[in-house]
Protein backbone atom coordinates (compact mmCIF):
# COMPACT_ATOMS: atom_id res chain seq x y z
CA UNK A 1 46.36 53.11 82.81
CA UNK A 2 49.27 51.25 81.29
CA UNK A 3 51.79 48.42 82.47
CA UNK A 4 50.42 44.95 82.89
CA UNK A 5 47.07 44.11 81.91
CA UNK A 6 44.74 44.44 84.66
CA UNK A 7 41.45 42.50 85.52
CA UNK A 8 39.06 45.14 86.75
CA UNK A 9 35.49 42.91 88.08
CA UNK A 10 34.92 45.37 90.68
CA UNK A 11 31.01 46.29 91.69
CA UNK A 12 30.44 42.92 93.15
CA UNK A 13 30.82 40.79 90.07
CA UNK A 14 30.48 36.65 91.11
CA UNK A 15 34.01 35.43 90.78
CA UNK A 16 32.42 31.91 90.22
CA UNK A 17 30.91 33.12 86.59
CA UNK A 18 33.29 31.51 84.19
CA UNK A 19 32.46 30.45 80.44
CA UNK A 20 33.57 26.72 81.42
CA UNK A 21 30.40 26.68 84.05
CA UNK A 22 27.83 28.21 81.47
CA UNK A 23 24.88 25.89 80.62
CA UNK A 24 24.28 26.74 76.86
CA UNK A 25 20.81 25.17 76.84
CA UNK A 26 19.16 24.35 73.79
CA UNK A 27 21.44 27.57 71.64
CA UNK A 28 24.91 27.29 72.55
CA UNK A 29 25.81 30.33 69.65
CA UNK A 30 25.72 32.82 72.46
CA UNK A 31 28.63 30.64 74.30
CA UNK A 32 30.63 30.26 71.44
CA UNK A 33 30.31 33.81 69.83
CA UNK A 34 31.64 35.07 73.40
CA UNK A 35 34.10 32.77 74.09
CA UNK A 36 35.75 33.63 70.41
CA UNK A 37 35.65 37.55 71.34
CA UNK A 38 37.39 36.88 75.05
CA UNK A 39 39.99 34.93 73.45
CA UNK A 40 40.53 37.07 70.99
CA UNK A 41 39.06 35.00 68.34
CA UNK A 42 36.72 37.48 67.16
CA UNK A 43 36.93 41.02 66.70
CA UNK A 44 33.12 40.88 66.67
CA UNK A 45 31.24 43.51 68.93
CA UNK A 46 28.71 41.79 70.70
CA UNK A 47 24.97 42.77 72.28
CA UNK A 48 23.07 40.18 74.21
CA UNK A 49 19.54 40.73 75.20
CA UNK A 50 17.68 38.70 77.03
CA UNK A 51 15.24 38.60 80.44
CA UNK A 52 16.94 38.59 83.78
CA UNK A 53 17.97 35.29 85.14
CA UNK A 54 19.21 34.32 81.08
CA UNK A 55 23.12 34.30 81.87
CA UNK A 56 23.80 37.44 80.62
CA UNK A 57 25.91 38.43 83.57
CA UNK A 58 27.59 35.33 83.35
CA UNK A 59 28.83 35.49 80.14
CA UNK A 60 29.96 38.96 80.70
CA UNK A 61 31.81 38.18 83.73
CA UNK A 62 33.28 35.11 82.24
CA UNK A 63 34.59 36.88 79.52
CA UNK A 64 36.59 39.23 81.41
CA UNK A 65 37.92 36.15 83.45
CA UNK A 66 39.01 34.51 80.22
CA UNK A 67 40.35 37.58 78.82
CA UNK A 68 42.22 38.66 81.81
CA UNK A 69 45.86 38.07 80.16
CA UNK A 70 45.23 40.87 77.76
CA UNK A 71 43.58 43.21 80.10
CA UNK A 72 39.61 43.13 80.61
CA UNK A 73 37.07 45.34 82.54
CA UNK A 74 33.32 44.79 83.36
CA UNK A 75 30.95 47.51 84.48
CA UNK A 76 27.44 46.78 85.47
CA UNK A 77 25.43 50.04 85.70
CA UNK A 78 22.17 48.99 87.41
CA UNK A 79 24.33 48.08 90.42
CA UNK A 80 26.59 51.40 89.60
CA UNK A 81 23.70 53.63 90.08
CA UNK A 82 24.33 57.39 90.39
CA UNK A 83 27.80 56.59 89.62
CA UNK A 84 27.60 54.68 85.85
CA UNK A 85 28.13 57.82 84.22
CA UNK A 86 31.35 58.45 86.06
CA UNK A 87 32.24 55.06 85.49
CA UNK A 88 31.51 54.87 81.97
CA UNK A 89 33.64 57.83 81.74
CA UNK A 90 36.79 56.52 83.18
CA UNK A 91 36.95 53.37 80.69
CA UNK A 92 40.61 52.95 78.81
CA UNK A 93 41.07 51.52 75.97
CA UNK A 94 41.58 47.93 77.07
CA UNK A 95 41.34 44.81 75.71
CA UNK A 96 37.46 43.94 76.27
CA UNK A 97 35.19 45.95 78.20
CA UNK A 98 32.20 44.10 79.43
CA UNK A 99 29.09 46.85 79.82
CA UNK A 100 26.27 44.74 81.77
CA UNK A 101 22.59 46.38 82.15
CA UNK A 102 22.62 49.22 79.86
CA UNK A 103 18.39 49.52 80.57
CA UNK A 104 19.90 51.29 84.16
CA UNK A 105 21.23 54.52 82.05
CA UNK A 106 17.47 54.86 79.36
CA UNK A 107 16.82 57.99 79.43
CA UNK A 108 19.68 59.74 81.26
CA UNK A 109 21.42 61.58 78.54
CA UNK A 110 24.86 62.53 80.73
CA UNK A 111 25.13 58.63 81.34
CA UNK A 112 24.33 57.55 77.64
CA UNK A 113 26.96 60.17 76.45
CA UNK A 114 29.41 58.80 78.64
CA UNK A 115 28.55 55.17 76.99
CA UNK A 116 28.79 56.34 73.67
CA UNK A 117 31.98 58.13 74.54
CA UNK A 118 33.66 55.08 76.18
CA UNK A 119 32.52 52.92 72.40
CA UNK A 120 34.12 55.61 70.79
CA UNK A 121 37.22 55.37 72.80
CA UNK A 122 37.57 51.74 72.72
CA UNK A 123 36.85 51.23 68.89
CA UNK A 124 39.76 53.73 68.52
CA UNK A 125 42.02 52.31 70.42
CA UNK A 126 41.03 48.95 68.52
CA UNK A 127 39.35 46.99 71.75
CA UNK A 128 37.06 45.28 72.01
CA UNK A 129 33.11 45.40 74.16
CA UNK A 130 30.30 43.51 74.82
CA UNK A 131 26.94 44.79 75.89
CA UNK A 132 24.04 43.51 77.62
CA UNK A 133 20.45 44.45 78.39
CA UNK A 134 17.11 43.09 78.66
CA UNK A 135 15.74 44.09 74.94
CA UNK A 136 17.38 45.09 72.11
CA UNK A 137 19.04 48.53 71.38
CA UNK A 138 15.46 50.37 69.78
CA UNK A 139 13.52 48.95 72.43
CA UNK A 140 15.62 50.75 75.48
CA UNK A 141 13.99 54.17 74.97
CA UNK A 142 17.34 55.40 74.79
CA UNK A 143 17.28 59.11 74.08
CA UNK A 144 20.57 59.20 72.35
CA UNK A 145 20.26 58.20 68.60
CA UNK A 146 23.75 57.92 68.12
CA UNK A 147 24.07 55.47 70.89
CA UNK A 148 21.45 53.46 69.65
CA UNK A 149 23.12 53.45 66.04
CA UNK A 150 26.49 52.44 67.50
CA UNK A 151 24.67 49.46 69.72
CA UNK A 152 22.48 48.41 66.96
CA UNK A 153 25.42 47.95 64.79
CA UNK A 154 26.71 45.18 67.14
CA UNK A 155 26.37 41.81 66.17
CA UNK A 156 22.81 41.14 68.49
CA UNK A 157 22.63 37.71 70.35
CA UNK A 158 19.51 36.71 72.04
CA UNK A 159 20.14 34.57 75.57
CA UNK A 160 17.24 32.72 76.96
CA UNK A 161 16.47 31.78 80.05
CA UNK A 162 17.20 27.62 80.95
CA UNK A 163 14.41 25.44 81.01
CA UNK A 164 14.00 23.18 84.12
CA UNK A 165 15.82 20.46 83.46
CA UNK A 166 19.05 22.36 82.34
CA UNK A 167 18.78 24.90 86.40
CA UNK A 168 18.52 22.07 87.99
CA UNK A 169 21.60 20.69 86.81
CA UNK A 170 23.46 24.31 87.09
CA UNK A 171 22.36 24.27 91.07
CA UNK A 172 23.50 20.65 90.83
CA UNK A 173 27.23 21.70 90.16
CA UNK A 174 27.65 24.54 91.82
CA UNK A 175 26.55 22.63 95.27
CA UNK A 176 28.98 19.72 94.17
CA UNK A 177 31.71 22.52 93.76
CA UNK A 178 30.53 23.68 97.20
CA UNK A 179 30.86 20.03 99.02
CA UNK A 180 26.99 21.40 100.38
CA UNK A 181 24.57 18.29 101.06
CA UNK A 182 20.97 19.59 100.24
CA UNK A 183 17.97 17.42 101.19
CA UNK A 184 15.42 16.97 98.03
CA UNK A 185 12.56 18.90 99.84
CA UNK A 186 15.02 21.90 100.20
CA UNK A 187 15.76 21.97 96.66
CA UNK A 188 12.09 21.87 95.46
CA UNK A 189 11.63 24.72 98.22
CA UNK A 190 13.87 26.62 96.66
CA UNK A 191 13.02 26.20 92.93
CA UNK A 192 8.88 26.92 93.86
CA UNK A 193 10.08 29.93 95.02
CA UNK A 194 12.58 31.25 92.24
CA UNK A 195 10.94 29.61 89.35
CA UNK A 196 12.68 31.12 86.16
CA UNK A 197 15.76 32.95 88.12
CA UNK A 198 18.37 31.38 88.40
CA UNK A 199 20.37 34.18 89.46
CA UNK A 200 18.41 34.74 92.04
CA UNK A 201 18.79 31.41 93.12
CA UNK A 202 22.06 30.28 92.84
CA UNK A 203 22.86 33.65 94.98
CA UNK A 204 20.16 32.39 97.38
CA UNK A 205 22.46 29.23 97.65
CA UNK A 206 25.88 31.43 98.33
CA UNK A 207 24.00 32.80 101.41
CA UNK A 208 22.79 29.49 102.57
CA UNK A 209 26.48 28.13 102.43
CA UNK A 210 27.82 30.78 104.18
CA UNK A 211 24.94 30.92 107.00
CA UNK A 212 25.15 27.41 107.15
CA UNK A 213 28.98 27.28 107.89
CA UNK A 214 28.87 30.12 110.19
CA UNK A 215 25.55 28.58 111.88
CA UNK A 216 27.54 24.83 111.64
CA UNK A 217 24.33 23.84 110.54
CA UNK A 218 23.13 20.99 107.94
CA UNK A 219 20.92 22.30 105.32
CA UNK A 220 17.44 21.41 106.46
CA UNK A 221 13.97 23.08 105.37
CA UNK A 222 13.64 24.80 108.57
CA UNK A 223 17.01 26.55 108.59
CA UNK A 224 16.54 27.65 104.80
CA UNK A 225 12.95 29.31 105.29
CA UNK A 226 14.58 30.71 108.53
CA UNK A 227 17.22 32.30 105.95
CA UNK A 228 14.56 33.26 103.69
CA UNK A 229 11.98 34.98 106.37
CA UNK A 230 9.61 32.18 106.61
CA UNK A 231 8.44 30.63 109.46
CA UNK A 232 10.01 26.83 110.08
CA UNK A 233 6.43 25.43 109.24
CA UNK A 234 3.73 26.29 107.50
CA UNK A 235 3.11 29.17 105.30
């Protein structure tokens, strides 16, 4: 692929992960470090590892949004499925490549081949990549020791997830950037049932805009546990 750079978030990827809307938390050296490699900043490699619901997705996403001038492309395998390997495999040399749930491919030598293949191409070609998982590069039962050497020599960031105080002011914003008026009880709903996600919830609150709009309903209690399977009381 040549000609102008090209920003490739395919597979789904939330077009509203950008670094500017990343809550750092308590350790904002994950934020910086990434920001520095999508800008070009940094020719550091970079691993993150961290539970879901940390950010890592967002960071990854939000790098190839900041480095989209240059040429950026973000693959995440879990959501890939059968087809990481062949994904893995068609990775140019660009810019930054942004490889999200590398746990997906443990264990499925064609696919970790085609990983190591792809670092191999794009340290070549002097890009640049970021990685993330849920633990660090020995503890993926990987069954490629060369991949693991090549992963392990990244520079290894861990991302934690938010504590309350710090969600509740990300689901804050992104309503506010959504114009949605949420009753209290709706939000505490919400929060009992994704406690340390906030993935999960912040998607959660995509679908209830959209429902909502197409429903041109407010966002009451009742519609939301309608949304979520629940009966309107009780339970």
């Amino acid at each position: 692929m040549s000609g102008s750079p090209q920003l490739a978030l395919g597979f789904g990827a939330p077009p509203h992960h950008r670094l500017a809307a990343f809550v750092a938390g308590d350790d904002a050296t994950a934020i910086e470090a990434v920001r520095a490699v999508a800008r070009g900043e940094s020719d550091a490699w970079l691993y993150l590892a961290g539970p879901a619901g940390s950010g890592k997705t967002h960071l990854l996403v939000g790098a190839c949004h900041e480095a989209a001038a240059t040429g950026a492309q973000y693959l995440p395998l879990a959501r890939l499925g059968a087809g990481a390997e062949e994904a893995l495999m068609a990775v140019m040399p660009r810019s930054l490549v942004a490889v999200d749930d590398i746990d997906a491919i443990a264990g499925q030598r064609h696919a970790e081949i085609a990983l190591f293949d792809a670092y191999n191409r794009v340290r070549d070609a002097g890009g640049r990549m970021l990685f993330a998982a849920r633990h660090r590069p020995g503890l993926l039962n990987l069954a490629l020791p060369d991949l693991v050497s090549r992963l392990s020599a990244c520079t290894q960031l861990a991302v934690m997830p938010l504590g309350d105080e710090d969600r509740r002011r990300v689901f804050g914003l992104r309503a506010i950037e959504r114009g949605l008026a949420i009753e209290p009880e709706v939000i505490e709903f919400l929060f009992r049932r994704h406690a340390r996600d906030l993935g999960a919830l912040l998607a959660l609150l995509d679908r209830i805009d959209r429902e909502s709009l197409a429903a041109q309903r407010r966002i009451t209690l009742p519609f939301v546990r309608r949304i979520v399977g629940l009966p309107a009381r009780g339970g």
